[in-house]
Protein backbone atom coordinates (compact mmCIF):
# COMPACT_ATOMS: atom_id res chain seq x y z
CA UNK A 1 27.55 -38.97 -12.91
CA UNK A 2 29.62 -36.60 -14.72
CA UNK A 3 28.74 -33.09 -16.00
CA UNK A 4 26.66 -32.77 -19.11
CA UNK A 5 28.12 -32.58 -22.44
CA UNK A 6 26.53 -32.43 -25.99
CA UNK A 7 25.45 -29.33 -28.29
CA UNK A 8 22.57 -28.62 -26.18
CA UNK A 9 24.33 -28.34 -22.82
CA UNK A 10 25.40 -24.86 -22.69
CA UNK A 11 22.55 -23.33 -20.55
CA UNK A 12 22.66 -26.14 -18.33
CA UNK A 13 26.59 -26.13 -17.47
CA UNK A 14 26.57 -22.15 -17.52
CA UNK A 15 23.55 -21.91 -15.15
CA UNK A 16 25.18 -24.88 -12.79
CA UNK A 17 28.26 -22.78 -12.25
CA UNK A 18 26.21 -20.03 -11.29
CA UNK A 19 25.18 -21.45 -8.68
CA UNK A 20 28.03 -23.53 -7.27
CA UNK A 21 29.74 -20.26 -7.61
CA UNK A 22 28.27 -19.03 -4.34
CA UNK A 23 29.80 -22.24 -2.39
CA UNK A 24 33.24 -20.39 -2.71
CA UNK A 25 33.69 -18.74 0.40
CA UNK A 26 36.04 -15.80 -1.45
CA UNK A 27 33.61 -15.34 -3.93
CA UNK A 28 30.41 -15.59 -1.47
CA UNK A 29 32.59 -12.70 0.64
CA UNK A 30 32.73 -10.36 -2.26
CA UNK A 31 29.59 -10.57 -4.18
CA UNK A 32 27.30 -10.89 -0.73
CA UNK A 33 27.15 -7.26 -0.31
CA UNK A 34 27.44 -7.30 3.59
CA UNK A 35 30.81 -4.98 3.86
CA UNK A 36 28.65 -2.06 3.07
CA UNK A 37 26.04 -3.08 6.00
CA UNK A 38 28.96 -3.07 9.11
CA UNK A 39 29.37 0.54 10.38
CA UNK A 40 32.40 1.30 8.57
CA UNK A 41 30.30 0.80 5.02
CA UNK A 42 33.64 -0.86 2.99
CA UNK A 43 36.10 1.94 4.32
CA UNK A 44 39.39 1.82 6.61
CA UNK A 45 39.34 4.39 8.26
CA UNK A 46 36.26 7.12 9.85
CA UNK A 47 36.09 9.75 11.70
CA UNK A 48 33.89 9.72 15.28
CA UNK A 49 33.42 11.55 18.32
CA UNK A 50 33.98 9.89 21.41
CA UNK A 51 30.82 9.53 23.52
CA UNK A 52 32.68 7.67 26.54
CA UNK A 53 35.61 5.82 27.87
CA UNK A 54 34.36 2.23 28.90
CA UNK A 55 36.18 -1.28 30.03
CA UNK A 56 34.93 -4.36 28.47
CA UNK A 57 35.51 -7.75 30.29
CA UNK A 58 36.94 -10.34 28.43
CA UNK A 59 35.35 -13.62 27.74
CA UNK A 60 36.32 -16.45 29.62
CA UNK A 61 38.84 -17.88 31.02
CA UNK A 62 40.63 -14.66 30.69
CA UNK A 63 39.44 -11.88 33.47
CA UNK A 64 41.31 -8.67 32.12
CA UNK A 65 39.35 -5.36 31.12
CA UNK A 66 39.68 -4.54 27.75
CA UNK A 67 40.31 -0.02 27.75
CA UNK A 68 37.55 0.36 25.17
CA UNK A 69 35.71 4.06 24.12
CA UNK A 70 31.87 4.29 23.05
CA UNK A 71 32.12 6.33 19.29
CA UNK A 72 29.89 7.60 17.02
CA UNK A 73 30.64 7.65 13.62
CA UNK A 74 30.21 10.98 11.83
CA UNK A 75 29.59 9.69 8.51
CA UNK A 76 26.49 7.61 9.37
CA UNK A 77 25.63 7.90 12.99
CA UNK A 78 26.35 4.61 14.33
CA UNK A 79 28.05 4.18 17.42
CA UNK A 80 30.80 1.30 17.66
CA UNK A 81 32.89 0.47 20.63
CA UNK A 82 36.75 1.20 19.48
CA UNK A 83 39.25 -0.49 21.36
CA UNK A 84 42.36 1.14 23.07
CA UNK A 85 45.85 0.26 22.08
CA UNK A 86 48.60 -0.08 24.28
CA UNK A 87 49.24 0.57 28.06
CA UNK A 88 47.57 4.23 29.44
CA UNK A 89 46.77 5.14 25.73
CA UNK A 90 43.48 5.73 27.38
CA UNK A 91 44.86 8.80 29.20
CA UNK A 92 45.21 10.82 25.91
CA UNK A 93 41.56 10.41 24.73
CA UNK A 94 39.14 13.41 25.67
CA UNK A 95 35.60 12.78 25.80
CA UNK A 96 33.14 14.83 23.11
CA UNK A 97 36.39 14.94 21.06
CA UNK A 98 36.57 13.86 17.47
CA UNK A 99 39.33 11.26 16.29
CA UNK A 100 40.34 9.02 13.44
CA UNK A 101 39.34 4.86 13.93
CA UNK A 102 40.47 2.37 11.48
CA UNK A 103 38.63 -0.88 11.11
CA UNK A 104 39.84 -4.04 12.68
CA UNK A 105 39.59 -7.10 9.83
């Protein structure tokens, strides 16, 4: 079966790519809504205090600790764990100090 043609068809084709619409996943990722529900709320960069310095294991089959810090975000409240760049990087963060995260995509 093909799509519908005729005079009369308008509503029928117009409605049908409506809804097809949401099977595209770029379109689905924009129109969903769901960037402004993560902690970051659709921005690159926030500000948070750092509430401490913690090590996350990594999943398996790896077994390195991954230099993490527990944040909370100023602009909302929520606290994130921001990971730690590069080798003793961990040595310049303070605790109860407040520093600039960007979002990981």
């Amino acid at each position: 079966m093909g799509k519908t043609r005729g005079m009369g068809a308008g509503r029928k084709l117009k409605t049908h790519r409506r809804t097809q619409r949401w099977a595209d996943k770029s379109y689905k990722k924009s129109h969903l809504g769901n960037e402004w529900k993560k902690p970051f709320a659709g921005s690159s960069h926030a500000k948070g205090i750092v509430l401490e310095k913690i090590g996350i294991e990594a999943k398996q089959p790896n077994s390195a600790i991954r230099k993490c810090a527990r944040v909370q975000l100023i602009k909302n409240g929520k606290k994130i764990a921001a990971f730690v760049p590069n080798d003793g990087c961990l040595n310049y963060i303070e605790e109860n100090v407040s520093y600039t995260f960007r979002r990981i995509h």
